[in-house]
PDB file of N, CA and C in Angstrom:
ATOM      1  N   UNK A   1       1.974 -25.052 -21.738  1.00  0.00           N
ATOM      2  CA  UNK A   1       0.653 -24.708 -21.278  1.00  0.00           C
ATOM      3  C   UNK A   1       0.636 -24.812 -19.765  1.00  0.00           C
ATOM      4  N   UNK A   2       0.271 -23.669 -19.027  1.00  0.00           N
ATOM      5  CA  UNK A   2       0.041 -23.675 -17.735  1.00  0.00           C
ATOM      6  C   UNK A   2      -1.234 -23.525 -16.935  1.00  0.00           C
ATOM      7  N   UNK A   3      -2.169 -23.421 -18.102  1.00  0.00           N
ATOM      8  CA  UNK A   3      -3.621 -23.236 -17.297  1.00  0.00           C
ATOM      9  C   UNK A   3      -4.256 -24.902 -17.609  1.00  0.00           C
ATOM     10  N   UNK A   4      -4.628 -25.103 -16.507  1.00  0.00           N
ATOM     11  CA  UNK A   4      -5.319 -26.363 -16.297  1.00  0.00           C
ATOM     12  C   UNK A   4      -6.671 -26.241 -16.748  1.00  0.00           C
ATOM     13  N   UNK A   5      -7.494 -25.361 -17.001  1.00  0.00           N
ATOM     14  CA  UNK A   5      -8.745 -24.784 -17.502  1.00  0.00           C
ATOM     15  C   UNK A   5      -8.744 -25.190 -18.821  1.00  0.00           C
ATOM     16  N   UNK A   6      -7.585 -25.055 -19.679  1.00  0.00           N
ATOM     17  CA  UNK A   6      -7.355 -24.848 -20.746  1.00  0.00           C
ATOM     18  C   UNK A   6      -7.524 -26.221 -21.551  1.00  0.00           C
ATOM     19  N   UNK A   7      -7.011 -27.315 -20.657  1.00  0.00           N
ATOM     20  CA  UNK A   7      -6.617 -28.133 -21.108  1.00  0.00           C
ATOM     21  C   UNK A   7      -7.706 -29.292 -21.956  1.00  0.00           C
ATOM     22  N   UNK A   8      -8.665 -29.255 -21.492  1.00  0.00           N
ATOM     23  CA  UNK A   8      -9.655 -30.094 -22.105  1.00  0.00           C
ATOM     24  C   UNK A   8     -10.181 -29.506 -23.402  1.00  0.00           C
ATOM     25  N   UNK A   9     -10.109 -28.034 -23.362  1.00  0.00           N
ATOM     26  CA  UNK A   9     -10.148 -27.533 -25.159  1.00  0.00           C
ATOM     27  C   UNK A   9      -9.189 -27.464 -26.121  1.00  0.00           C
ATOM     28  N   UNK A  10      -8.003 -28.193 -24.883  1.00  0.00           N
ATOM     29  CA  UNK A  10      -6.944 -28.518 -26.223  1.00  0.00           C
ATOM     30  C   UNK A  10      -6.730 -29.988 -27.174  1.00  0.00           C
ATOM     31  N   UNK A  11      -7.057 -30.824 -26.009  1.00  0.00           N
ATOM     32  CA  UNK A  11      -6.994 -32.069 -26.462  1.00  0.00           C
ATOM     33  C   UNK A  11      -7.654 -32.367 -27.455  1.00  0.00           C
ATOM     34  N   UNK A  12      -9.255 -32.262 -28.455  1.00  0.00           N
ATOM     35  CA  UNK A  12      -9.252 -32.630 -29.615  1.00  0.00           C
ATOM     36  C   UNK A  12      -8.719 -31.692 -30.279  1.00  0.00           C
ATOM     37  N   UNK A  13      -8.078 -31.010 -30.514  1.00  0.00           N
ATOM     38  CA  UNK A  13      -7.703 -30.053 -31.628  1.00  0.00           C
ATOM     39  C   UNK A  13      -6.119 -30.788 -31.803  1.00  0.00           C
ATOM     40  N   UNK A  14      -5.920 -30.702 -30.902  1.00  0.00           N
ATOM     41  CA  UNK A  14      -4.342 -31.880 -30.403  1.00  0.00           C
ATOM     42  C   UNK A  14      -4.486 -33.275 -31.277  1.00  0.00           C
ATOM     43  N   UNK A  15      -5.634 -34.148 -31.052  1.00  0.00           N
ATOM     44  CA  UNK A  15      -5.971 -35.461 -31.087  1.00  0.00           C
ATOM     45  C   UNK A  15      -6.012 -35.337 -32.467  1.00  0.00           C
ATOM     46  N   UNK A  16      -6.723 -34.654 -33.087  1.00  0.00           N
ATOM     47  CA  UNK A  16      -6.938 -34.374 -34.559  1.00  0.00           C
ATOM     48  C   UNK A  16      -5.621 -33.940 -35.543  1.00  0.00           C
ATOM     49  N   UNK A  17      -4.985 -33.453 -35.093  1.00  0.00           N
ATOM     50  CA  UNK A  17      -3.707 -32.647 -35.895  1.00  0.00           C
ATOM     51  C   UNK A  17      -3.022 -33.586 -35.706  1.00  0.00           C
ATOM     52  N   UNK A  18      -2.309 -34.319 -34.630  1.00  0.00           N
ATOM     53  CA  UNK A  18      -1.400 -35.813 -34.530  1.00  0.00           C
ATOM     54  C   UNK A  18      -2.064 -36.738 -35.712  1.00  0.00           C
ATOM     55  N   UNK A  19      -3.487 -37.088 -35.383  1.00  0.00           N
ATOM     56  CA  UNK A  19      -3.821 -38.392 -36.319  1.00  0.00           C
ATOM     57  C   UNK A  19      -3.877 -37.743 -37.773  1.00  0.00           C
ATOM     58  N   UNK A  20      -4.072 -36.325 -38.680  1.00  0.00           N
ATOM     59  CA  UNK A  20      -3.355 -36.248 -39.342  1.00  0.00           C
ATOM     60  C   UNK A  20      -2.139 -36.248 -40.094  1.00  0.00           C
ATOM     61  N   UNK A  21      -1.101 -35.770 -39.427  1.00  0.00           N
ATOM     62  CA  UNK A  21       0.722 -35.410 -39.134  1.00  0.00           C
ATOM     63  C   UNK A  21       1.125 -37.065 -39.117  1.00  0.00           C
ATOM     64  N   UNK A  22       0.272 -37.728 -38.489  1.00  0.00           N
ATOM     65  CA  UNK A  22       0.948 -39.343 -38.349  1.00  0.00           C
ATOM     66  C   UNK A  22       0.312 -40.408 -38.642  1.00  0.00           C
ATOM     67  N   UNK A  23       0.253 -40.629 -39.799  1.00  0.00           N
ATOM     68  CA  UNK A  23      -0.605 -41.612 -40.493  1.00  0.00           C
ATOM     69  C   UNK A  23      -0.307 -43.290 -40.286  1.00  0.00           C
ATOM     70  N   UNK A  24      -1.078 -43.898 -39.737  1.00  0.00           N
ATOM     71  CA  UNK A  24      -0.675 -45.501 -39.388  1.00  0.00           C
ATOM     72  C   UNK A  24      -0.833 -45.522 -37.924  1.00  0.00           C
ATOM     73  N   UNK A  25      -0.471 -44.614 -37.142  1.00  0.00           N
ATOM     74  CA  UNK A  25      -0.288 -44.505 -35.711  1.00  0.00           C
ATOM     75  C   UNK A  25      -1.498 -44.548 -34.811  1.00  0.00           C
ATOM     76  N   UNK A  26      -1.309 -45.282 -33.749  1.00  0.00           N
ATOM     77  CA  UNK A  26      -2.515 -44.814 -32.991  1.00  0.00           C
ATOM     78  C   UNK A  26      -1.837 -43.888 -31.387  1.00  0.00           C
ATOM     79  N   UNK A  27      -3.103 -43.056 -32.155  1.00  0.00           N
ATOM     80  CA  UNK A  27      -2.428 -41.681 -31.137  1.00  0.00           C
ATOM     81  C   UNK A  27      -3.307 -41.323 -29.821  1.00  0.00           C
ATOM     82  N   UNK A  28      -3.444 -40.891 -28.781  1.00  0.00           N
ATOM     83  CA  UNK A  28      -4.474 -41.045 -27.637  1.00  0.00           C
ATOM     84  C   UNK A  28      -3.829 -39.411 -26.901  1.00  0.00           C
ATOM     85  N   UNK A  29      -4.485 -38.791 -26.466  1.00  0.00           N
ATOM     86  CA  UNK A  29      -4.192 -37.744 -26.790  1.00  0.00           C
ATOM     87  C   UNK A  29      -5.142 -37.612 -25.393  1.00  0.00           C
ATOM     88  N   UNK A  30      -4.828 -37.411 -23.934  1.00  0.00           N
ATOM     89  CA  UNK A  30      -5.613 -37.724 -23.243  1.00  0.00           C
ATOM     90  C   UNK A  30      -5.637 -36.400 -21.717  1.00  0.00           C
ATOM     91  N   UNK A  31      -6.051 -36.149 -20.907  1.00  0.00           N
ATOM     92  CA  UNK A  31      -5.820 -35.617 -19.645  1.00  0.00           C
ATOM     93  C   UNK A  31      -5.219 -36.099 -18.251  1.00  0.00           C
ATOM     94  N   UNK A  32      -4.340 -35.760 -18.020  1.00  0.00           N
ATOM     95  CA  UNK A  32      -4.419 -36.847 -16.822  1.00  0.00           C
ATOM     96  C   UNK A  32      -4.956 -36.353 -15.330  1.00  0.00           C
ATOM     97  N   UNK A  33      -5.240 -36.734 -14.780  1.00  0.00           N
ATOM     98  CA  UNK A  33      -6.579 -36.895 -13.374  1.00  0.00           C
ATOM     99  C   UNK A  33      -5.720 -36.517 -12.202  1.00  0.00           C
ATOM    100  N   UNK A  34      -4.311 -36.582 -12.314  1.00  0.00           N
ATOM    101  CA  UNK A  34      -3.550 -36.155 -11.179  1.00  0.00           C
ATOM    102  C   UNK A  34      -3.300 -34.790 -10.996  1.00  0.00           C
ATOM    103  N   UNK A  35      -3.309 -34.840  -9.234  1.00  0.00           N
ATOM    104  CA  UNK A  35      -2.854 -33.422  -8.979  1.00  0.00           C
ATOM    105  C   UNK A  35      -1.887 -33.351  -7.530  1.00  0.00           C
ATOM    106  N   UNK A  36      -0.977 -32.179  -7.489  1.00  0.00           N
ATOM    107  CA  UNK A  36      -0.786 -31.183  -8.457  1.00  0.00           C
ATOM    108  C   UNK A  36      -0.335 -31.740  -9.643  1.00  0.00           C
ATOM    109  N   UNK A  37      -0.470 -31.440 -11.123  1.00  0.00           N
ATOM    110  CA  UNK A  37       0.089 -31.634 -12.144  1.00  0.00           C
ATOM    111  C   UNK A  37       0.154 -30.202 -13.017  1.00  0.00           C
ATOM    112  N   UNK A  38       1.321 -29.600 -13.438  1.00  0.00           N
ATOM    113  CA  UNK A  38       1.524 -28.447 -13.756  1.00  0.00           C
ATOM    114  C   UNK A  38       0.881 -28.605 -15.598  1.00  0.00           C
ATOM    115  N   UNK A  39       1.123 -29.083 -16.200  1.00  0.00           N
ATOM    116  CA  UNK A  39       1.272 -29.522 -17.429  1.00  0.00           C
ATOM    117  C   UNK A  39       0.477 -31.007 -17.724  1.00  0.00           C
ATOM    118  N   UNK A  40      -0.772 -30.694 -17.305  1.00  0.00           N
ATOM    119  CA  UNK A  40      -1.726 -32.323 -17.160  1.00  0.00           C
ATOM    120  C   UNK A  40      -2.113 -32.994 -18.464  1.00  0.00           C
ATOM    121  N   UNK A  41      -1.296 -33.477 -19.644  1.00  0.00           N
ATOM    122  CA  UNK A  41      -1.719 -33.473 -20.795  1.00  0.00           C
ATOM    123  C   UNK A  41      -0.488 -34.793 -20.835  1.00  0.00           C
ATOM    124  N   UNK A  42      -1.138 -36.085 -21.627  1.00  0.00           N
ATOM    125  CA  UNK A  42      -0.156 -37.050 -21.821  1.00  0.00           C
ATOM    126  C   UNK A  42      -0.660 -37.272 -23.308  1.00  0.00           C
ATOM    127  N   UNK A  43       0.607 -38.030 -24.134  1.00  0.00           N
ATOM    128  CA  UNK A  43       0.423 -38.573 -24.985  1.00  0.00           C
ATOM    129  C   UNK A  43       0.611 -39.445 -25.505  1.00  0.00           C
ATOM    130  N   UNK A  44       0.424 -40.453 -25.536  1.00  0.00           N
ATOM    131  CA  UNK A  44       0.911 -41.763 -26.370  1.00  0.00           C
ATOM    132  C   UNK A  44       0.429 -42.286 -27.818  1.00  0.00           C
ATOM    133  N   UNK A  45       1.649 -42.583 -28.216  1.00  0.00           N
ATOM    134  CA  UNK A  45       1.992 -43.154 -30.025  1.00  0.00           C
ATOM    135  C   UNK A  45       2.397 -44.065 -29.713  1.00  0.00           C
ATOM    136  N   UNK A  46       1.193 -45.193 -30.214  1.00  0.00           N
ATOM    137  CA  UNK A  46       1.807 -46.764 -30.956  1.00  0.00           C
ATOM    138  C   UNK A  46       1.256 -46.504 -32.069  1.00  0.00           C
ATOM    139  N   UNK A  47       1.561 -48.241 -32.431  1.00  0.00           N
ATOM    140  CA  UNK A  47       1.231 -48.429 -33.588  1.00  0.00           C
ATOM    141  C   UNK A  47       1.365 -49.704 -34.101  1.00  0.00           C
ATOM    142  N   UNK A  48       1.133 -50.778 -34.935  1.00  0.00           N
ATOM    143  CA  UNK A  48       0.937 -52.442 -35.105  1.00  0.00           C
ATOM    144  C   UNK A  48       0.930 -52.255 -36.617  1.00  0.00           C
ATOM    145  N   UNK A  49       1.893 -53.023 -37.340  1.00  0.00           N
ATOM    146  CA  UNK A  49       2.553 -53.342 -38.991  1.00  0.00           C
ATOM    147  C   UNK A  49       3.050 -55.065 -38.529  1.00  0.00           C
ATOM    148  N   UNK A  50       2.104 -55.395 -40.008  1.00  0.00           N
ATOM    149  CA  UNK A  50       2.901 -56.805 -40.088  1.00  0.00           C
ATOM    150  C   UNK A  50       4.735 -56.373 -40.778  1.00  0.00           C
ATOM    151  N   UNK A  51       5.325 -57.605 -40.602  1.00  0.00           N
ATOM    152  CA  UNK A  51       6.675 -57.183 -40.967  1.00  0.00           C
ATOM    153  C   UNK A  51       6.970 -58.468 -41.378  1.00  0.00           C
ATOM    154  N   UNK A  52       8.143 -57.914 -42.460  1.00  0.00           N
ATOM    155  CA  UNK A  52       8.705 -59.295 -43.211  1.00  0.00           C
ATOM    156  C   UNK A  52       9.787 -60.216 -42.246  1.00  0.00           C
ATOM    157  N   UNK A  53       9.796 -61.192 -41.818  1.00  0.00           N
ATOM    158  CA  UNK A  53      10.624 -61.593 -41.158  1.00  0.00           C
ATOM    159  C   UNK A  53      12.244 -61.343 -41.767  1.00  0.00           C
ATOM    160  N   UNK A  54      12.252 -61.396 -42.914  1.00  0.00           N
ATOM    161  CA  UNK A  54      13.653 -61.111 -43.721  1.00  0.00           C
ATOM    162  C   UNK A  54      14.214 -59.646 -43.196  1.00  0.00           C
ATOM    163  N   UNK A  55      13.322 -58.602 -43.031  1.00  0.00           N
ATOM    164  CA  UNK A  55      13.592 -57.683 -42.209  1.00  0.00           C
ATOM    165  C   UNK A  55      13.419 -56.955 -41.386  1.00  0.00           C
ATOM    166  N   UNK A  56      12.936 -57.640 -40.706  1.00  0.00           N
ATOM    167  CA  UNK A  56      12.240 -57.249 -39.127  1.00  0.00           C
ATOM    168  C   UNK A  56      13.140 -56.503 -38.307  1.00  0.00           C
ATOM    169  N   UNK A  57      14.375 -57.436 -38.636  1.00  0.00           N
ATOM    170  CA  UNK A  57      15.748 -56.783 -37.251  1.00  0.00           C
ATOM    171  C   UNK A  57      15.906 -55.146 -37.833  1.00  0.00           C
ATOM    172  N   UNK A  58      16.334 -54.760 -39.412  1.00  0.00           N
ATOM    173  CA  UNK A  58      16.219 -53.661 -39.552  1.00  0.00           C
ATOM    174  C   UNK A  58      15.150 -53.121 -39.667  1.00  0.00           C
ATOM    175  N   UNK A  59      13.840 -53.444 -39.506  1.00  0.00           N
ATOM    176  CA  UNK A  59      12.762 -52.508 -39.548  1.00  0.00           C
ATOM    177  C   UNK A  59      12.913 -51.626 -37.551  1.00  0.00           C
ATOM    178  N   UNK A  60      12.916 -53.084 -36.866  1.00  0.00           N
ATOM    179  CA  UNK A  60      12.845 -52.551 -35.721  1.00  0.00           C
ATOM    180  C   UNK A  60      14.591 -51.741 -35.331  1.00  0.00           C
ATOM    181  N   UNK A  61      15.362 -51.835 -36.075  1.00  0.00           N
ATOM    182  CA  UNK A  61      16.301 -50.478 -35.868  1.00  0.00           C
ATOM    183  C   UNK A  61      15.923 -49.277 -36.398  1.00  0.00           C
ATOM    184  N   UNK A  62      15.383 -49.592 -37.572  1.00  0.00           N
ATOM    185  CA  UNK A  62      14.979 -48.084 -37.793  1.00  0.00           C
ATOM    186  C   UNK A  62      13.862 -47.537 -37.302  1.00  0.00           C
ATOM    187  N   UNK A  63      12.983 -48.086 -36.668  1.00  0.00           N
ATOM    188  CA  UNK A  63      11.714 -48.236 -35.686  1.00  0.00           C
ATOM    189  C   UNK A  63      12.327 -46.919 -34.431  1.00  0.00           C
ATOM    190  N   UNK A  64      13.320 -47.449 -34.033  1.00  0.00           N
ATOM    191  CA  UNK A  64      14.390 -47.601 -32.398  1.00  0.00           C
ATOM    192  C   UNK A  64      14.570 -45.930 -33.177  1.00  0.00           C
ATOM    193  N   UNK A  65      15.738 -46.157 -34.260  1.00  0.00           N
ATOM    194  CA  UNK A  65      15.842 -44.225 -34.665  1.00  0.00           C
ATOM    195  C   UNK A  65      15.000 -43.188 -34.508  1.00  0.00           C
ATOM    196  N   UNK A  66      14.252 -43.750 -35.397  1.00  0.00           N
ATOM    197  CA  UNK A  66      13.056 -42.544 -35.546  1.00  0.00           C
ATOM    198  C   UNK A  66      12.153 -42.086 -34.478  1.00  0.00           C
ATOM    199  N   UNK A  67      12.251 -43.587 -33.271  1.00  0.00           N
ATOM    200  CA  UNK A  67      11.869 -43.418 -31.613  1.00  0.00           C
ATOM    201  C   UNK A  67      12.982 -41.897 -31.544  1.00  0.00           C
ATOM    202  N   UNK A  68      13.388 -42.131 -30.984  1.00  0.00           N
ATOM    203  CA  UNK A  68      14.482 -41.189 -30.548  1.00  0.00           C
ATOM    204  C   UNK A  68      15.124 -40.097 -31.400  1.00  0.00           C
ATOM    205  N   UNK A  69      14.556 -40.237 -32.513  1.00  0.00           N
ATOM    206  CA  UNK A  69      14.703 -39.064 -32.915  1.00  0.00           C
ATOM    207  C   UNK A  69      13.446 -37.864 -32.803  1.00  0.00           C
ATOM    208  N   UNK A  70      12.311 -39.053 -32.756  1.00  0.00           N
ATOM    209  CA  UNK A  70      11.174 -38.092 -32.115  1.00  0.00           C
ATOM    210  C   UNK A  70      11.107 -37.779 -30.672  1.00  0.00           C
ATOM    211  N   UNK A  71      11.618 -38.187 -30.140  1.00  0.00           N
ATOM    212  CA  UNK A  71      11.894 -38.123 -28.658  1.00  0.00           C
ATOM    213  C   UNK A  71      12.677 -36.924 -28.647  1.00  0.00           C
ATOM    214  N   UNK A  72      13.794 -36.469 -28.861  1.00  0.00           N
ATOM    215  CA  UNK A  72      14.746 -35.419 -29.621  1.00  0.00           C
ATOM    216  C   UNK A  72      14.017 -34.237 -29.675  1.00  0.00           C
ATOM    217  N   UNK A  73      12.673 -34.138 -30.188  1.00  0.00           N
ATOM    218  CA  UNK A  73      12.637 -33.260 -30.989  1.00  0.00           C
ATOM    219  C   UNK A  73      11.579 -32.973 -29.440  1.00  0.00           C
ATOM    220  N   UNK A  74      10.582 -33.684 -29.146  1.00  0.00           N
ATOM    221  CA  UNK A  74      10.033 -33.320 -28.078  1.00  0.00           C
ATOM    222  C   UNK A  74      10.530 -33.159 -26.683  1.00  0.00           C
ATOM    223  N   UNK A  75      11.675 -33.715 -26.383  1.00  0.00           N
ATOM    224  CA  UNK A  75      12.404 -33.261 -25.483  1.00  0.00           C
ATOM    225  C   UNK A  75      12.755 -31.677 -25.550  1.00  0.00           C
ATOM    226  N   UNK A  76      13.239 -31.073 -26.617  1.00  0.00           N
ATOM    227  CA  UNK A  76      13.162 -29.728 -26.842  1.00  0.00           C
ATOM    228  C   UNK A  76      12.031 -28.512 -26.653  1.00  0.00           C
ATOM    229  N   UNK A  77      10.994 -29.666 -26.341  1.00  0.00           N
ATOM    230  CA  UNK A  77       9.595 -28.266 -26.230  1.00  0.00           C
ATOM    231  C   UNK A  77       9.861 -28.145 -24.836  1.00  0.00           C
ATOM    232  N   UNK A  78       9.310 -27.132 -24.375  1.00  0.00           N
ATOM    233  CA  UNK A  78       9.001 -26.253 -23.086  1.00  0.00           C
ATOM    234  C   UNK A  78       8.031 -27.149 -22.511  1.00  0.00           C
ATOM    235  N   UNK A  79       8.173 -27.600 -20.724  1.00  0.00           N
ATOM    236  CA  UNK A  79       7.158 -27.648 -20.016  1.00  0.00           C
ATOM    237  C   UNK A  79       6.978 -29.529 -20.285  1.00  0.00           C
ATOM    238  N   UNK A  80       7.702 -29.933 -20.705  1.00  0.00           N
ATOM    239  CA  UNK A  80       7.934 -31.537 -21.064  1.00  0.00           C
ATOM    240  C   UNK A  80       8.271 -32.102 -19.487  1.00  0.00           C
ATOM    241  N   UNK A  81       7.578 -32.525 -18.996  1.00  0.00           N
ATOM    242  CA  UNK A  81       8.219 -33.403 -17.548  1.00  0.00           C
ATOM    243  C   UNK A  81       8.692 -34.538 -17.742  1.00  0.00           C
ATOM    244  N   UNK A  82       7.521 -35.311 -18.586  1.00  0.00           N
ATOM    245  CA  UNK A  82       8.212 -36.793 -18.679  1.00  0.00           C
ATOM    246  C   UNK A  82       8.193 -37.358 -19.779  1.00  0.00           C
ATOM    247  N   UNK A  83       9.371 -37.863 -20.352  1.00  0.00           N
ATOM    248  CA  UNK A  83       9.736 -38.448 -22.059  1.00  0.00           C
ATOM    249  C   UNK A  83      10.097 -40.069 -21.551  1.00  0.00           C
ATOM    250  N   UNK A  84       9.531 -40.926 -21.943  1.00  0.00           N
ATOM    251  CA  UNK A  84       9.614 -42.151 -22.009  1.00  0.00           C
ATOM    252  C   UNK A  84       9.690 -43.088 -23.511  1.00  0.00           C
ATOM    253  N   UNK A  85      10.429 -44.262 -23.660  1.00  0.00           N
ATOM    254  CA  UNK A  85       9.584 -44.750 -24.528  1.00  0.00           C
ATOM    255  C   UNK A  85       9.309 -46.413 -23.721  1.00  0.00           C
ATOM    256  N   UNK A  86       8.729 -47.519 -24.464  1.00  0.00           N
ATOM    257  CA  UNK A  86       8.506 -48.516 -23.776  1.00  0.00           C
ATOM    258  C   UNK A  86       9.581 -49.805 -24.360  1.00  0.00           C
ATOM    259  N   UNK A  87      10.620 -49.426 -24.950  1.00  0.00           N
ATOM    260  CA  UNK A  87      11.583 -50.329 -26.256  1.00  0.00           C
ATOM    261  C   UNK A  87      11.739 -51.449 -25.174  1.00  0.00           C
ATOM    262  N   UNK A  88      11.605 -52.505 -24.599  1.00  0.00           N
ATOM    263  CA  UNK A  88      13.006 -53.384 -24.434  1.00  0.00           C
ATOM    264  C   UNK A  88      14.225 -53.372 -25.059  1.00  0.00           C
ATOM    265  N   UNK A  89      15.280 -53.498 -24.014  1.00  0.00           N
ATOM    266  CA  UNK A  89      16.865 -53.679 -24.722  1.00  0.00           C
ATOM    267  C   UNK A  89      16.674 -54.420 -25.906  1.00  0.00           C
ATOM    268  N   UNK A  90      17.688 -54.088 -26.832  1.00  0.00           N
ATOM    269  CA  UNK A  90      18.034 -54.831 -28.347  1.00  0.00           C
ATOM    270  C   UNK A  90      18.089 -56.662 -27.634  1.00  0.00           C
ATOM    271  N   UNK A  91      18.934 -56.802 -27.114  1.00  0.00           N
ATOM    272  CA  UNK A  91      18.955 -58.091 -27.080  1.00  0.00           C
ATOM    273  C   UNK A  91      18.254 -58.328 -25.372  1.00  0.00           C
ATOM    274  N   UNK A  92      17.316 -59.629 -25.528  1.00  0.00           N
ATOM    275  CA  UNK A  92      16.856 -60.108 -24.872  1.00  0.00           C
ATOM    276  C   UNK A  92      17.548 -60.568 -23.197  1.00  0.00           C
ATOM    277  N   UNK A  93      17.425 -60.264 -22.234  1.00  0.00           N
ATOM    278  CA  UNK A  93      17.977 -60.368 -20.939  1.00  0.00           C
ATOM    279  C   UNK A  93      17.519 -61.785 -19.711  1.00  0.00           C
ATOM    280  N   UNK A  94      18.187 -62.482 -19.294  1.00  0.00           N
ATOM    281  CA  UNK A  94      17.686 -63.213 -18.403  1.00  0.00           C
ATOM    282  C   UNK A  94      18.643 -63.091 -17.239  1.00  0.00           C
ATOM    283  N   UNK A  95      18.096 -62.789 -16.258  1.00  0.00           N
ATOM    284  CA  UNK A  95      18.976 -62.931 -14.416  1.00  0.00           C
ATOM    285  C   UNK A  95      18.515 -63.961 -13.858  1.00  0.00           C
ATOM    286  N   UNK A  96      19.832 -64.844 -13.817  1.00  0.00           N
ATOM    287  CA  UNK A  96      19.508 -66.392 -12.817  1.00  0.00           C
ATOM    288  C   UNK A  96      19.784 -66.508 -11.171  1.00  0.00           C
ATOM    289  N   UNK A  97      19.099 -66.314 -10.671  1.00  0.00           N
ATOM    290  CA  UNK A  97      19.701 -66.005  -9.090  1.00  0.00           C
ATOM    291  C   UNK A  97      19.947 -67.376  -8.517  1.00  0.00           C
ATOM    292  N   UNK A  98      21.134 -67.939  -8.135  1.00  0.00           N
ATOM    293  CA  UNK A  98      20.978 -69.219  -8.079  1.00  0.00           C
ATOM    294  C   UNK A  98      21.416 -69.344  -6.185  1.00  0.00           C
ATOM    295  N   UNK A  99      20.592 -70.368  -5.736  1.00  0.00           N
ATOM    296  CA  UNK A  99      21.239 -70.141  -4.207  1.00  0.00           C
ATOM    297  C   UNK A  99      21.773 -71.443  -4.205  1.00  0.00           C
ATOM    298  N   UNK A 100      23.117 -70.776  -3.380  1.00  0.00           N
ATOM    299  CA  UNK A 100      24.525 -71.735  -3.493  1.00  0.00           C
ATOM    300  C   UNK A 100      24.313 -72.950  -2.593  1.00  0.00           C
ATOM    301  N   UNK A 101      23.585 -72.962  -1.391  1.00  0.00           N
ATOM    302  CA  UNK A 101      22.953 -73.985  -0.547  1.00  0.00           C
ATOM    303  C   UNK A 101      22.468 -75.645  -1.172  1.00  0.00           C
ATOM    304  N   UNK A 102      21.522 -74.315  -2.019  1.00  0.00           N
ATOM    305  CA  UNK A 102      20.232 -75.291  -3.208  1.00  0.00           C
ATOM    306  C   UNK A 102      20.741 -76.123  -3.779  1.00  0.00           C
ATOM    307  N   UNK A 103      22.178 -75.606  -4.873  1.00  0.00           N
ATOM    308  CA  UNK A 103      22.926 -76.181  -5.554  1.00  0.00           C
ATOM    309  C   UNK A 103      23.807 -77.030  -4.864  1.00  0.00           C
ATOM    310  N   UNK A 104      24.621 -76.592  -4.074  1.00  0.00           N
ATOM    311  CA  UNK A 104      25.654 -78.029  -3.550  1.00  0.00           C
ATOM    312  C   UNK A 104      24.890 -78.752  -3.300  1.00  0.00           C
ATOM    313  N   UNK A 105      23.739 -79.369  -2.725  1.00  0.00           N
ATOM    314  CA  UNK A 105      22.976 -80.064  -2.267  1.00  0.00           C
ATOM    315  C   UNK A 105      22.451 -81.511  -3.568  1.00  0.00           C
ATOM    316  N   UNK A 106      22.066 -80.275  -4.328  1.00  0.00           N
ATOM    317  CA  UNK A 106      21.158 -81.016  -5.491  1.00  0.00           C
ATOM    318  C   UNK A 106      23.004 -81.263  -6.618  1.00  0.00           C
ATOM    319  N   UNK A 107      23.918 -80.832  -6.401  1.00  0.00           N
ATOM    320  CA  UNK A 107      25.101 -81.483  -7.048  1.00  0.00           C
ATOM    321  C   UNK A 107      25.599 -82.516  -6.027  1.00  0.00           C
ATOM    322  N   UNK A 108      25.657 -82.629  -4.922  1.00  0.00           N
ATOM    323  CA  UNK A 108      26.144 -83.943  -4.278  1.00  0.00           C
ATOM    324  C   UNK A 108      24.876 -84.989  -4.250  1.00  0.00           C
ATOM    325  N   UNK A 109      23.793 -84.760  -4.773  1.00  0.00           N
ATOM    326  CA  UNK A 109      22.841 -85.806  -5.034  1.00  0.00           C
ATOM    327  C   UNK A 109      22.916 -86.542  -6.342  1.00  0.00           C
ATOM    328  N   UNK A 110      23.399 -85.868  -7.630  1.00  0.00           N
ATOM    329  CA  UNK A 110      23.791 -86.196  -9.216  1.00  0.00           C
ATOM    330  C   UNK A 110      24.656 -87.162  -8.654  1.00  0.00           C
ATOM    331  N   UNK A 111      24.002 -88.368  -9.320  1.00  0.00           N
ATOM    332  CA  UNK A 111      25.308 -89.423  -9.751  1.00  0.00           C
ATOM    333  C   UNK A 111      25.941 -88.979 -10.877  1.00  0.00           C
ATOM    334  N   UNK A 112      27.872 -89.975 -10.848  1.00  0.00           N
ATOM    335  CA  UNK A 112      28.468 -89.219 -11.918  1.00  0.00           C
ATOM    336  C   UNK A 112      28.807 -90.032 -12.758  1.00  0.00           C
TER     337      UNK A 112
END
């Protein structure tokens, strides 16, 4: 879609056909306010399920697939600028920046 005119008579017809097509999901189906923007139309899919702890790890892999496999499929339409999703890495990350000053200091103070 390239007419910006257009765009506000697309969004409920849009908003409506997603929350059919995707049942459980919450879908937002919105305009966005910036300009220039060629293609001013965003969309975001979440969504909130309790989960069994027994299988949570594979729910959220197959969660992660079906991300990216829908991603896949919309990457393929015309006029797509920006494909995101919001996953954090599989496993959890910590960076310790440690200053070497700090430390010799506070190690020649440890009794041994």
């Amino acid at each position: 879609m390239s007419d910006k005119e257009a765009t506000p008579k697309l969004i409920g017809p849009l908003q409506d056909a997603l929350n059919k097509q995707v049942p459980g999901a919450w879908i937002t189906v919105r305009q966005l306010q910036t300009n220039p923007v060629e293609t001013p139309l965003e969309i975001l899919i979440s969504g909130q399920a309790d989960t069994d702890a027994r299988t949570e790890i594979q729910d959220v892999q197959t969660l992660r697939t079906l991300a990216s496999q829908a991603m896949g499929v919309v990457r393929q339409s015309p006029g797509v600028a920006v494909l995101r999703d919001d996953w954090a890495p599989d496993n959890p990350q910590v960076k310790i920046e440690i200053d070497p000053d700090r430390a010799n200091v506070s190690a020649s103070r440890t009794p041994m």
